[in-house]
C-alpha atoms as a PDB file:
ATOM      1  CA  UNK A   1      21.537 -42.139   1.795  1.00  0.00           C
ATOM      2  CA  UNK A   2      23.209 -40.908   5.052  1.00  0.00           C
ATOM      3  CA  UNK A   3      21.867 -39.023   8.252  1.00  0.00           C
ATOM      4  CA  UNK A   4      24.968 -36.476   6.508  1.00  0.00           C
ATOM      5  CA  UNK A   5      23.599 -36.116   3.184  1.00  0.00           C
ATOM      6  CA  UNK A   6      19.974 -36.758   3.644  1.00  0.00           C
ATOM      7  CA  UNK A   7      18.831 -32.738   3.611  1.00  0.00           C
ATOM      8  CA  UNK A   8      20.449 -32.424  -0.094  1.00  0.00           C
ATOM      9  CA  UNK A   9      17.896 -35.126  -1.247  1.00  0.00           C
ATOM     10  CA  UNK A  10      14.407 -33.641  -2.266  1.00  0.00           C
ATOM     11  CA  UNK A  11      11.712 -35.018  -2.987  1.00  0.00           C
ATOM     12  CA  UNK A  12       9.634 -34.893  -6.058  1.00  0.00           C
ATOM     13  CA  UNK A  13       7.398 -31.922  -4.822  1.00  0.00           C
ATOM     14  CA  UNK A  14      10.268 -29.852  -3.369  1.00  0.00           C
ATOM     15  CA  UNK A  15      12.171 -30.716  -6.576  1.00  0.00           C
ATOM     16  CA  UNK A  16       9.447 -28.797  -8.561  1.00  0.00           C
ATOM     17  CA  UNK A  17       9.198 -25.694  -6.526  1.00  0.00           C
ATOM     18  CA  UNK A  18      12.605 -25.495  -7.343  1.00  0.00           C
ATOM     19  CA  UNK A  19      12.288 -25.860 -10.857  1.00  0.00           C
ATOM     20  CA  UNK A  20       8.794 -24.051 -11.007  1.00  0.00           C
ATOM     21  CA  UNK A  21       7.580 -26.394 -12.804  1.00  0.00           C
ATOM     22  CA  UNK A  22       4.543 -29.191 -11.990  1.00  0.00           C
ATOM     23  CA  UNK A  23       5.352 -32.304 -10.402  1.00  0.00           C
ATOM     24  CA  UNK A  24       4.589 -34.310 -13.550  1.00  0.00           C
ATOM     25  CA  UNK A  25       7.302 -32.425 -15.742  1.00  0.00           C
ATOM     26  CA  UNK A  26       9.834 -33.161 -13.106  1.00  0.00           C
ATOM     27  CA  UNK A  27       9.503 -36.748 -13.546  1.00  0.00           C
ATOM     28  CA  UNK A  28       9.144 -36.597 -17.069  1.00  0.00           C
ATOM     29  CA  UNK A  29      12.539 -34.958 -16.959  1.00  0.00           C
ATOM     30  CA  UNK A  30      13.493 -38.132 -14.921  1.00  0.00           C
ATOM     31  CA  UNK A  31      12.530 -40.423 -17.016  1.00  0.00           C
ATOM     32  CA  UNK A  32      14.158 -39.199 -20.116  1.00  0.00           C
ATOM     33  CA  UNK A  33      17.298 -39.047 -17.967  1.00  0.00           C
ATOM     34  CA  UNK A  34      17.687 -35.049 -18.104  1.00  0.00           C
ATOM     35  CA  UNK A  35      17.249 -35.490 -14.089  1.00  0.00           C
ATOM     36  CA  UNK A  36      19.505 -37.840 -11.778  1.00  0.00           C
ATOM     37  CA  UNK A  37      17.667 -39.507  -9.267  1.00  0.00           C
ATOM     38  CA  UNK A  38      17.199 -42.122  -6.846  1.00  0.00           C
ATOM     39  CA  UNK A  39      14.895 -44.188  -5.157  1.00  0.00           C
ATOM     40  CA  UNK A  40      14.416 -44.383  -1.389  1.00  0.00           C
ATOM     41  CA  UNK A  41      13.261 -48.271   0.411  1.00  0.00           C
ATOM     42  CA  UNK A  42       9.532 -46.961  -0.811  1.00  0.00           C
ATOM     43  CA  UNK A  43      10.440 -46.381  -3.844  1.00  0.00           C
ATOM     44  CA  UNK A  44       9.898 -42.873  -3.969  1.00  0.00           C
ATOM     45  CA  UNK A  45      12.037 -40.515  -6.013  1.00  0.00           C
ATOM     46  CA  UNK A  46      14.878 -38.068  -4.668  1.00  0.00           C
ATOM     47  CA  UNK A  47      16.264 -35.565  -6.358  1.00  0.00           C
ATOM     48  CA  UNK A  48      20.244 -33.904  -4.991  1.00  0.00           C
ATOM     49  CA  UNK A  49      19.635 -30.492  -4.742  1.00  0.00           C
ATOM     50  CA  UNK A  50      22.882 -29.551  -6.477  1.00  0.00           C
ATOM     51  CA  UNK A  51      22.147 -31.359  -9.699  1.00  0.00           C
ATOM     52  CA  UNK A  52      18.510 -29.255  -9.485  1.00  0.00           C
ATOM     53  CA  UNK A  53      20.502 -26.047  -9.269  1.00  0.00           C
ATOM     54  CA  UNK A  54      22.828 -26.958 -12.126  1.00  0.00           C
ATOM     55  CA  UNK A  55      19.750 -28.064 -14.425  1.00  0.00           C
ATOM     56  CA  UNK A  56      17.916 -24.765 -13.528  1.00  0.00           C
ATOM     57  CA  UNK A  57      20.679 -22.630 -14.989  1.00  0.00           C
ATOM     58  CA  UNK A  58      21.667 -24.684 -17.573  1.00  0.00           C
ATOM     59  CA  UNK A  59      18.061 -24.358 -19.615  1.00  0.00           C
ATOM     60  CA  UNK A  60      17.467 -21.030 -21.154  1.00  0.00           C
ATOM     61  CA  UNK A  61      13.763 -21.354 -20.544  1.00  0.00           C
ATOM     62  CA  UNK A  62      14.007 -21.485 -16.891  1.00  0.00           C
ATOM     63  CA  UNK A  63      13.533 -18.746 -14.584  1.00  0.00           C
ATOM     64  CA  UNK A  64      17.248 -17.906 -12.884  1.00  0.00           C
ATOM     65  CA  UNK A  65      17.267 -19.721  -9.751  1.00  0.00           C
ATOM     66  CA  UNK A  66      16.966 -16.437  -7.930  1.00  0.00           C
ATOM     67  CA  UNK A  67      13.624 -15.694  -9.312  1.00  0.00           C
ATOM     68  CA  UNK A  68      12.607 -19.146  -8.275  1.00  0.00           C
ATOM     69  CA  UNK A  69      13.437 -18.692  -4.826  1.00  0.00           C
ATOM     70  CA  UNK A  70      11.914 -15.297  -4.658  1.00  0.00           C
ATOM     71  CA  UNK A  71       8.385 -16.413  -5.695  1.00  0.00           C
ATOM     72  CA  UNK A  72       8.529 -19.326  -3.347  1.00  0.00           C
ATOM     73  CA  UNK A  73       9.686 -17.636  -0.611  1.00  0.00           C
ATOM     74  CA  UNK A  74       6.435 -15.033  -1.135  1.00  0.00           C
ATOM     75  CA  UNK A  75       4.037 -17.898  -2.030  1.00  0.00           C
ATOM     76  CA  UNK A  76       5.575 -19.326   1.486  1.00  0.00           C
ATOM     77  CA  UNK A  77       4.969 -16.229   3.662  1.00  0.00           C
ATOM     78  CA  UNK A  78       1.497 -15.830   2.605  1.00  0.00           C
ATOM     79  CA  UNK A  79       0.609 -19.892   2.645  1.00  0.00           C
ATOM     80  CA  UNK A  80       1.979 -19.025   6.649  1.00  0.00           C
ATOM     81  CA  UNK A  81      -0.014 -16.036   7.311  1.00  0.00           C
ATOM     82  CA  UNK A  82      -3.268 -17.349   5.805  1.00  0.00           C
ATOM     83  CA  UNK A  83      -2.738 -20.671   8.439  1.00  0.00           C
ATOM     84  CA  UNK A  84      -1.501 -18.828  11.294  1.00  0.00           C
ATOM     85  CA  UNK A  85      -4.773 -16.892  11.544  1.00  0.00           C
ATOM     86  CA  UNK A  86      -2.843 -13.397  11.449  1.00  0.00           C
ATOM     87  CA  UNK A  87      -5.300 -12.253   8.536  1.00  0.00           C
ATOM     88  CA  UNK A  88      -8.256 -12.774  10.688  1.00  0.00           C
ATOM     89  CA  UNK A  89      -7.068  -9.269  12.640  1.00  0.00           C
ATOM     90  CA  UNK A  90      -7.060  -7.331   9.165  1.00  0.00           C
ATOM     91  CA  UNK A  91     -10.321  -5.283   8.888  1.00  0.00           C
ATOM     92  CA  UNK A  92     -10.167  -5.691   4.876  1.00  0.00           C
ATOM     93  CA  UNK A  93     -10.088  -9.467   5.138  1.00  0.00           C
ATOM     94  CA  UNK A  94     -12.816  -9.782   7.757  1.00  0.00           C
ATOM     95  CA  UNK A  95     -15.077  -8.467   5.232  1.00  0.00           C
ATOM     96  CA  UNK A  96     -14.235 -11.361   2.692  1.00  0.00           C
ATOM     97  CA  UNK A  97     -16.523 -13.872   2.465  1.00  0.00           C
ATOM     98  CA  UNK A  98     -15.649 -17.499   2.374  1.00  0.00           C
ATOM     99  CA  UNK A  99     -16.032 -17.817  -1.183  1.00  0.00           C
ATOM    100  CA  UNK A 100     -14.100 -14.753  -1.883  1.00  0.00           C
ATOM    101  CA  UNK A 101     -11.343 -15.564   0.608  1.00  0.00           C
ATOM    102  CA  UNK A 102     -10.776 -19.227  -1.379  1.00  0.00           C
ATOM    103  CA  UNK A 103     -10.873 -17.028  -4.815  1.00  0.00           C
ATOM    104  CA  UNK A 104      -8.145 -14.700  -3.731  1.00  0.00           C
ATOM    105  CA  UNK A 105      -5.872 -18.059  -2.923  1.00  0.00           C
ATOM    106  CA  UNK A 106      -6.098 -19.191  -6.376  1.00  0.00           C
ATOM    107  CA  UNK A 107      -5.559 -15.694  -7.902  1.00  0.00           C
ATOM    108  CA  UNK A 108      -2.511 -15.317  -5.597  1.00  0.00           C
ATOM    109  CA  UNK A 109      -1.126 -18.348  -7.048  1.00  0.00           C
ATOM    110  CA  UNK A 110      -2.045 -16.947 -10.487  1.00  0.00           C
ATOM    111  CA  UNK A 111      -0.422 -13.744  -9.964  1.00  0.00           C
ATOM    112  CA  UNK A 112       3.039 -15.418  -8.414  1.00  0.00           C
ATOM    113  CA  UNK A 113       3.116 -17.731 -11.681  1.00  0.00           C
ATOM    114  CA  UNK A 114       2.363 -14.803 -14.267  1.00  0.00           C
ATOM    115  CA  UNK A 115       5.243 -12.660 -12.222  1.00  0.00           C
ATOM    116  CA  UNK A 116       7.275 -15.683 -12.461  1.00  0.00           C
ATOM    117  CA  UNK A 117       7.245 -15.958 -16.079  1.00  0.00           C
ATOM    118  CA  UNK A 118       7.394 -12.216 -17.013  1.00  0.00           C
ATOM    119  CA  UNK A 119      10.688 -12.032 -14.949  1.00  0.00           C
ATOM    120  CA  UNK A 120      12.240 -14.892 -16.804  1.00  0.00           C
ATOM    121  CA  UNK A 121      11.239 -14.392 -20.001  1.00  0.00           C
ATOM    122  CA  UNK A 122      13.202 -10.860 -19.309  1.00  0.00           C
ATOM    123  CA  UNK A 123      10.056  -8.369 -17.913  1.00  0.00           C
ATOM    124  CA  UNK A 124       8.788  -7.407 -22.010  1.00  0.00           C
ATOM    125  CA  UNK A 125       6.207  -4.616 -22.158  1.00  0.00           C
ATOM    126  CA  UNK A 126       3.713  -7.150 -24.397  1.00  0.00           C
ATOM    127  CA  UNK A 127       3.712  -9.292 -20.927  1.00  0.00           C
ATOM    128  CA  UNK A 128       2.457  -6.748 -18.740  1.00  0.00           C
ATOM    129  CA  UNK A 129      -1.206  -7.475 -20.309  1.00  0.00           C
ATOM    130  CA  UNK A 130      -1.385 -10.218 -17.722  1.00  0.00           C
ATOM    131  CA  UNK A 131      -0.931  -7.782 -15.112  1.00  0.00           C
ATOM    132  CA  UNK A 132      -3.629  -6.110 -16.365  1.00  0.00           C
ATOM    133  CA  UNK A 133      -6.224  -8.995 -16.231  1.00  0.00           C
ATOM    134  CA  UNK A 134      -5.351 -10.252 -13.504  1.00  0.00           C
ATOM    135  CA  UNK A 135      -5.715  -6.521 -11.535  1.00  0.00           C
ATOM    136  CA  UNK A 136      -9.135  -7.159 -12.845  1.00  0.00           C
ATOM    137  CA  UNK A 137      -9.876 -10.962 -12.163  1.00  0.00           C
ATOM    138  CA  UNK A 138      -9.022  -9.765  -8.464  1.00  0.00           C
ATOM    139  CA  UNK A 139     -10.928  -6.400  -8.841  1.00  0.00           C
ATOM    140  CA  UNK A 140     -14.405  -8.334  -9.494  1.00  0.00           C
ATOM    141  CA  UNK A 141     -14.250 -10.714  -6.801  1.00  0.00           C
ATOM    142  CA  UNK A 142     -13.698  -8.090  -3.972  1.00  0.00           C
ATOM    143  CA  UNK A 143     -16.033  -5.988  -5.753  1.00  0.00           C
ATOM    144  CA  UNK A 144     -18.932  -8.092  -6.280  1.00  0.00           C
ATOM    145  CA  UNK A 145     -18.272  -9.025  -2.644  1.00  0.00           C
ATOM    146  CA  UNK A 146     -18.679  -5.418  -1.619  1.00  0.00           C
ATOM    147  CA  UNK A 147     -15.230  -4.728  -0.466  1.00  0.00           C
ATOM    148  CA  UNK A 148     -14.371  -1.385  -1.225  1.00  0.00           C
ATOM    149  CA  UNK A 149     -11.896   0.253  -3.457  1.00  0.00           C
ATOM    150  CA  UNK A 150      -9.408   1.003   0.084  1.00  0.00           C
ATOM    151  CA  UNK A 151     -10.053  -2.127   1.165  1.00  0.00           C
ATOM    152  CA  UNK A 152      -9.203  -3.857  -1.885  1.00  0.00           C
ATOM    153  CA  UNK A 153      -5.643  -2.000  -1.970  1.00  0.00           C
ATOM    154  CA  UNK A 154      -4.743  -2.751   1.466  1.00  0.00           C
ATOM    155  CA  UNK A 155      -5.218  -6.762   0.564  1.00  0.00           C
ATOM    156  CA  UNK A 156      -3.392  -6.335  -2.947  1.00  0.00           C
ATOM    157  CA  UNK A 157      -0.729  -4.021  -0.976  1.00  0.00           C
ATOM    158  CA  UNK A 158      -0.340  -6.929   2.415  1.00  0.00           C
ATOM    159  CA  UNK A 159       0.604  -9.916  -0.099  1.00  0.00           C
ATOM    160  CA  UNK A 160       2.598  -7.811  -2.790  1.00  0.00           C
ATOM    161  CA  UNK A 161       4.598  -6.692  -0.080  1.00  0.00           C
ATOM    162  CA  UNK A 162       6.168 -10.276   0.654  1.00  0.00           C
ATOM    163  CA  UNK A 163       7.484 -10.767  -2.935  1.00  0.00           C
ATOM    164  CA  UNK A 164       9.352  -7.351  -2.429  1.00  0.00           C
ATOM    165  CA  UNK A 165      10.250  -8.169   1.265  1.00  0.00           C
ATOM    166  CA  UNK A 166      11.993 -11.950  -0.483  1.00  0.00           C
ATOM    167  CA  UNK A 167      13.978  -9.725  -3.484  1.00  0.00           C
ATOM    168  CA  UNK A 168      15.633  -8.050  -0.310  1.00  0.00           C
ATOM    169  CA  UNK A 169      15.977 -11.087   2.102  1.00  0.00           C
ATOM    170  CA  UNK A 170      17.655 -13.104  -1.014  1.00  0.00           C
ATOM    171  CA  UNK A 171      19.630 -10.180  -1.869  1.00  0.00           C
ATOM    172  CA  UNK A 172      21.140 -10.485   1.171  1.00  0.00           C
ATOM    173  CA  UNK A 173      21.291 -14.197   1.650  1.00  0.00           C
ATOM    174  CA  UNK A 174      22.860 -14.749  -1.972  1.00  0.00           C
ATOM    175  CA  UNK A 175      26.426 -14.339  -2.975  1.00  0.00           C
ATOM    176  CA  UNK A 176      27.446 -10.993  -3.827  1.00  0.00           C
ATOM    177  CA  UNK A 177      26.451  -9.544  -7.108  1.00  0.00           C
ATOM    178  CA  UNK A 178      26.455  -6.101  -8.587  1.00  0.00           C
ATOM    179  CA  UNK A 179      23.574  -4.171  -7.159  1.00  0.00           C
ATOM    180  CA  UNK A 180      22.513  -2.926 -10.160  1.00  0.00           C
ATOM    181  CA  UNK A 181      21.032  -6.367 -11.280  1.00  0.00           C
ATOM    182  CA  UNK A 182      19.385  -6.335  -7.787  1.00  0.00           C
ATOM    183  CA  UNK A 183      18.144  -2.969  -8.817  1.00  0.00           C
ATOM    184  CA  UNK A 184      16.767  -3.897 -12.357  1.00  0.00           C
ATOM    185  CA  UNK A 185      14.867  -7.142 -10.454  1.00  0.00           C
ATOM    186  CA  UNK A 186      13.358  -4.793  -8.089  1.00  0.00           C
ATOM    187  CA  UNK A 187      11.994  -2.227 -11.158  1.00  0.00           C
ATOM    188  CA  UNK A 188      10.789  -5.308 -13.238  1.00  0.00           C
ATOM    189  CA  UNK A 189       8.567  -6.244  -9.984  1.00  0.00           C
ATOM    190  CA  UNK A 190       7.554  -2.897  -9.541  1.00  0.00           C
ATOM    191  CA  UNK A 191       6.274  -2.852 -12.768  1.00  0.00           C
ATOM    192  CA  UNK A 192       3.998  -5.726 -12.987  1.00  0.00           C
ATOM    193  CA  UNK A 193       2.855  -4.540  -9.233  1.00  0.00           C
ATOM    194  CA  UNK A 194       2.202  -1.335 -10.230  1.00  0.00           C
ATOM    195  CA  UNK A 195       0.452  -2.190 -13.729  1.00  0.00           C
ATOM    196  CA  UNK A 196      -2.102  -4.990 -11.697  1.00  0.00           C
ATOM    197  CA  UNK A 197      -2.706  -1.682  -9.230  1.00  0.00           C
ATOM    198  CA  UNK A 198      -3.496   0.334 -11.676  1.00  0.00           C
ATOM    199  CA  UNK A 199      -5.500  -2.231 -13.444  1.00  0.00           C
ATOM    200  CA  UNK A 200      -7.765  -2.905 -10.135  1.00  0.00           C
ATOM    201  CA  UNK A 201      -8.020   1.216  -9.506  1.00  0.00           C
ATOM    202  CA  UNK A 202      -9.331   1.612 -13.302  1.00  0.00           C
ATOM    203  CA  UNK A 203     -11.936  -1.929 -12.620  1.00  0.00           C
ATOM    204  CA  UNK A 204     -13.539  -0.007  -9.723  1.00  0.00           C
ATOM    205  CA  UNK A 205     -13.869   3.544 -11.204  1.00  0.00           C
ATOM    206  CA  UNK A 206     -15.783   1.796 -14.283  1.00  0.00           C
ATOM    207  CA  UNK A 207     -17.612  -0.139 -11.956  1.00  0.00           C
END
């Protein structure tokens, strides 16, 4: 591959964010051939981007490709802000403990993948139970860790905010579309938001 051509090559990893799928499927895919690829001097696999994008809308049960790039981008804002330190300034999160702070990661990453797959399977009502045990999954680790109910809201409210701040970043970035799809995206977000806050405000009052 060229110094020209060499940022359209991905890598196995980047290949799968794309896809939103784990590393391992990606290279199943390979394998069976689904997936052109080639090998670089250390034999590692490389994936052009444009035959990613083409796969990615051509399977019904992938997400569309602007759903993928949404929850990356958030899952990319927050992986910044938790190394940059910027959290440390937030009262709510200096009341985390360690443990709690490393349980909050993994439920982030559950939360992106759940919103992920409501949003492509087309946002159905039956889905929205996720939202709901996940508001409480998150509600009993900042509760048994003594955070309080405001406190708890201003964390859910700081990280939800970056998958609504990528819907209108890619909405501008992408190629024009009409704005009510935009719209319906944004309400289908909403919703699963909204449910999972309503989820962790109902977890503390029982509590």
């Amino acid at each position: 591959m060229t110094k020209n051509d060499s940022n359209d090559w991905l890598s196995l990893k980047q290949a799968s964010d794309i896809l939103g799928v784990h590393p391992a499927t990606v290279r199943n895919w390979a394998d069976e051939g689904k997936l052109p690829f080639r090998r670089t001097p250390g034999k590692h696999r490389r994936f052009l981007r444009e035959d990613l994008t083409r796969y990615a809308q051509s399977q019904g049960e992938l997400q569309p490709l602007e759903v993928q790039v949404i929850i990356q981008n958030a899952l990319g804002r927050a992986r910044m802000q938790v190394g940059d330190g910027n959290l440390s300034q937030m009262q709510w999160y200096s009341h985390m403990s360690d443990a709690a702070r490393m349980e909050m990661r993994t439920q982030g990453r559950r939360v992106l993948e759940s919103l992920r797959a409501y949003l492509g399977a087309g946002a159905p009502d039956d889905m929205l139970a996720q939202a709901i045990a996940l508001g409480k999954d998150y509600a009993a680790v900042l509760s048994e860790d003594d955070l309080s109910l405001p406190e708890a809201m201003r964390g859910f409210f700081y990280f939800s905010d970056f998958v609504i701040d990528s819907i209108l970043t890619w909405s501008e970035l992408a190629q024009p579309r009409n704005s009510s799809e935009w719209a319906t995206l944004l309400r289908q977000v909403n919703a699963f938001i909204h449910t999972m806050m309503l989820s962790i405000a109902e977890y503390y009052e029982e509590d």
